[in-house]
C-alpha atoms as a PDB file:
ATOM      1  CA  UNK A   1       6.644 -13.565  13.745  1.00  0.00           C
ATOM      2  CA  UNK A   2       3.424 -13.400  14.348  1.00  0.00           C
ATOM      3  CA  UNK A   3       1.031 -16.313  15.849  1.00  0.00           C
ATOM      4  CA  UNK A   4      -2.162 -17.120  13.854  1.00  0.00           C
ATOM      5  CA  UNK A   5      -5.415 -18.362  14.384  1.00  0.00           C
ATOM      6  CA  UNK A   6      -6.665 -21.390  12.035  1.00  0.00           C
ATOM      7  CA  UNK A   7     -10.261 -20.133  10.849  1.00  0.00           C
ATOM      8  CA  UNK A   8     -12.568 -21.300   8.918  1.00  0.00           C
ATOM      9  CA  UNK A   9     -15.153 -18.821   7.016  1.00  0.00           C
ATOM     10  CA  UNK A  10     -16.595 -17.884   3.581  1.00  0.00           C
ATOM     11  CA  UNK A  11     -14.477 -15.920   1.137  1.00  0.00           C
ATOM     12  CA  UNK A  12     -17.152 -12.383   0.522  1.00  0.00           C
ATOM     13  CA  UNK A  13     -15.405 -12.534  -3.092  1.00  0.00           C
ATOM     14  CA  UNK A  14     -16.235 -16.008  -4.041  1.00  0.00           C
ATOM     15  CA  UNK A  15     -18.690 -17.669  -1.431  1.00  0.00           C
ATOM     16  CA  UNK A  16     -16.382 -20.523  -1.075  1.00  0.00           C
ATOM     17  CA  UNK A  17     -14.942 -21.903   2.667  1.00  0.00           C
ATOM     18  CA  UNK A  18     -11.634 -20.451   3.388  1.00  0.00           C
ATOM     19  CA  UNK A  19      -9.855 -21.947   5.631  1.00  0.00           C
ATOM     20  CA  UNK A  20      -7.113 -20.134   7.087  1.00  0.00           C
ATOM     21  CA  UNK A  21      -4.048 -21.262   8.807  1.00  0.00           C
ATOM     22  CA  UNK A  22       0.006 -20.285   9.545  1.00  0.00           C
ATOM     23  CA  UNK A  23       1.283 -22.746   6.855  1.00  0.00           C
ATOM     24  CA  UNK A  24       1.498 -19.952   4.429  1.00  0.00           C
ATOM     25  CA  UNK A  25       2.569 -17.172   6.529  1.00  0.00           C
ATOM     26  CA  UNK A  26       5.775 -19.455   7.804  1.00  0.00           C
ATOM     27  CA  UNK A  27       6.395 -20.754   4.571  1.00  0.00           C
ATOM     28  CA  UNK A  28       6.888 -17.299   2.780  1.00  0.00           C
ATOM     29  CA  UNK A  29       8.594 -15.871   5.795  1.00  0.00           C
ATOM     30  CA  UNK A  30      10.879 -18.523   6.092  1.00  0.00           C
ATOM     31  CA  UNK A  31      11.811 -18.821   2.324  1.00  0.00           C
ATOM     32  CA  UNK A  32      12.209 -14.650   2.896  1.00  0.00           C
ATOM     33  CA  UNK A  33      14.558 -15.258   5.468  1.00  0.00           C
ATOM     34  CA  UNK A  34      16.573 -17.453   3.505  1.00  0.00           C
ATOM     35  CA  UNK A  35      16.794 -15.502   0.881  1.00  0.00           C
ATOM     36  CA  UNK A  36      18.292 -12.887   3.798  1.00  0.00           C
ATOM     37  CA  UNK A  37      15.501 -10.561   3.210  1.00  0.00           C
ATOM     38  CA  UNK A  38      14.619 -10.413   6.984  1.00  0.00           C
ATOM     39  CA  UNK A  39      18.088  -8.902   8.152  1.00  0.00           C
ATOM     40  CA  UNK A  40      18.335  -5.728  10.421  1.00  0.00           C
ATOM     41  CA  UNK A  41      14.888  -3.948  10.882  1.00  0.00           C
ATOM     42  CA  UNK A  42      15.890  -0.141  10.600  1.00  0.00           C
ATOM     43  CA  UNK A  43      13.259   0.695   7.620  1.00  0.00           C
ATOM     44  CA  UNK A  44      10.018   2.273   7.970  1.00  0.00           C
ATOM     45  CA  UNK A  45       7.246   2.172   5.727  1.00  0.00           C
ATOM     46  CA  UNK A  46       3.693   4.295   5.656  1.00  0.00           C
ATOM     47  CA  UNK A  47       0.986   5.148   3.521  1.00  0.00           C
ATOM     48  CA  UNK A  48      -2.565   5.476   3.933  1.00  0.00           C
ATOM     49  CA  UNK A  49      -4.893   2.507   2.914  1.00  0.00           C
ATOM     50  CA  UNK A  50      -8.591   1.764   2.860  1.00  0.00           C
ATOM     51  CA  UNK A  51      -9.391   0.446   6.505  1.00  0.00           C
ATOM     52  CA  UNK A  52     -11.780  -2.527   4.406  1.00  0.00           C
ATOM     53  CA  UNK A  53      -8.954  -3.511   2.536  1.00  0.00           C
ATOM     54  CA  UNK A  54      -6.415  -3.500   5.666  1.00  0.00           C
ATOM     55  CA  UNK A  55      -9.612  -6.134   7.406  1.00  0.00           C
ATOM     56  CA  UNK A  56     -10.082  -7.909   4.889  1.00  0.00           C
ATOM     57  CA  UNK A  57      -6.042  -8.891   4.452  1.00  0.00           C
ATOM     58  CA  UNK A  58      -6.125  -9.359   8.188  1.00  0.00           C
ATOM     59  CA  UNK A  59      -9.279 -11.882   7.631  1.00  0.00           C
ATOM     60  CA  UNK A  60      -7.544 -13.419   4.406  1.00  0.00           C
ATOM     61  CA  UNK A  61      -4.332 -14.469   5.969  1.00  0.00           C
ATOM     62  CA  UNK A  62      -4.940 -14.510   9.794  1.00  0.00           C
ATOM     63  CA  UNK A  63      -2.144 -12.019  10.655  1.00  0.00           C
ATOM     64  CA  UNK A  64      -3.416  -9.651  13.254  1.00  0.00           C
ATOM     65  CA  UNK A  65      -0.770  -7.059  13.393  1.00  0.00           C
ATOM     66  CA  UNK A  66      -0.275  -3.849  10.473  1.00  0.00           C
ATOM     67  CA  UNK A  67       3.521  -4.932  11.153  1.00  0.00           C
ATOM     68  CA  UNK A  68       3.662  -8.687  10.808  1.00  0.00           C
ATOM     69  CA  UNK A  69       0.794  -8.231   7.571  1.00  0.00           C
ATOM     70  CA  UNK A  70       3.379  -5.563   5.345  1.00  0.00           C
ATOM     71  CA  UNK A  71       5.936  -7.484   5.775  1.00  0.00           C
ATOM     72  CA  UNK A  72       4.006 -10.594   4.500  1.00  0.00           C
ATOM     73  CA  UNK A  73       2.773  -8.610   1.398  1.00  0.00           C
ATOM     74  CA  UNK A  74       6.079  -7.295   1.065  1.00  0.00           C
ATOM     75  CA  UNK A  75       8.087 -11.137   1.190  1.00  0.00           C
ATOM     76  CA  UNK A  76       5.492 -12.358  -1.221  1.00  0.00           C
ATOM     77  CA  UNK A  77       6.000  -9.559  -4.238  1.00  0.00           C
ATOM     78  CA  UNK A  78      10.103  -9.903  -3.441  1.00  0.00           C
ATOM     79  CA  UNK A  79       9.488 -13.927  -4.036  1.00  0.00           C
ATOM     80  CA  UNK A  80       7.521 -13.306  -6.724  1.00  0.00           C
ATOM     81  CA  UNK A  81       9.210 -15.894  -9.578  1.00  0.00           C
ATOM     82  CA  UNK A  82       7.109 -14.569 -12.089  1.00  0.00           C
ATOM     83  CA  UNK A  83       5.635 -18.060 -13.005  1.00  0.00           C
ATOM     84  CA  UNK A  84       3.026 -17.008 -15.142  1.00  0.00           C
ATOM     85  CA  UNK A  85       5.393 -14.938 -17.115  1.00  0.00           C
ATOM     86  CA  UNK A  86       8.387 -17.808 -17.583  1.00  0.00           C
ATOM     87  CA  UNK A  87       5.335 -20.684 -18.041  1.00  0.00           C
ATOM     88  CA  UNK A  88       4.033 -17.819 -21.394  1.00  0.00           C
ATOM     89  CA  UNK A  89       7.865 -17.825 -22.223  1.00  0.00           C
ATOM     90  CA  UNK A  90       8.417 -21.701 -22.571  1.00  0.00           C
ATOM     91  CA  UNK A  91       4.991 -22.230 -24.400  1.00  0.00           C
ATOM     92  CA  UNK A  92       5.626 -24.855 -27.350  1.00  0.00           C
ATOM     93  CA  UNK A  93       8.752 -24.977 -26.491  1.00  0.00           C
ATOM     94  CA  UNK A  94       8.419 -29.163 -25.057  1.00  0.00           C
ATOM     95  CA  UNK A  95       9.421 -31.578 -27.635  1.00  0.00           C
ATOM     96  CA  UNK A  96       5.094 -32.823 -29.017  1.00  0.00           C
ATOM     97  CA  UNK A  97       7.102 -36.183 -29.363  1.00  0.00           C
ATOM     98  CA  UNK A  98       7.838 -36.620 -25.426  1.00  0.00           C
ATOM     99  CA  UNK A  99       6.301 -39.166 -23.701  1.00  0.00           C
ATOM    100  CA  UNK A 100       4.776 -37.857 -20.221  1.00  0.00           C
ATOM    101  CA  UNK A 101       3.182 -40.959 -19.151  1.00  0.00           C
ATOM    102  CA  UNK A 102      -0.687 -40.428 -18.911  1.00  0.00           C
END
């Protein structure tokens, strides 16, 4: 894994401070690995991206290597749990009589 730099910095999309850190980096990459996504590294993987998008990831997460920043991208689609799909699905579906406490 890869070691990251906490940063702090404004997001060019929304103006807002970003601060950057490892916390989610080690927390997808460890639920990956348990999972057993992260066996045996004998796949390759290429393409050719936009050079402002590849940055900007890099600037987004903190990851400084191509390597360590696919693999990221890659662990967070295959953990996907399609929340907003499954929250949709259960919509109306909580008894209006249950008492939540606030």
């Amino acid at each position: 894994m890869t070691s990251l730099k906490a940063k702090v910095g404004r997001s060019a999309k929304t103006g807002k401070f970003v601060v950057v850190d490892a916390t989610r980096f080690e927390a997808v990459m460890k639920a990956a690995e348990h999972s057993g996504l992260l066996g045996e590294k004998s796949a390759r993987i290429g393409g050719c991206i936009s050079p402002a998008l590849l940055e900007q990831a890099k600037k987004q997460t903190g990851i400084q290597t191509d390597t360590d920043l696919i693999e990221f991208a890659l662990a967070n689609v295959a953990l996907d749990d399609d929340f907003g799909k499954t929250f949709s699905e259960v919509r109306g579906t909580v008894d209006p009589s249950l008492k939540l406490g606030f």
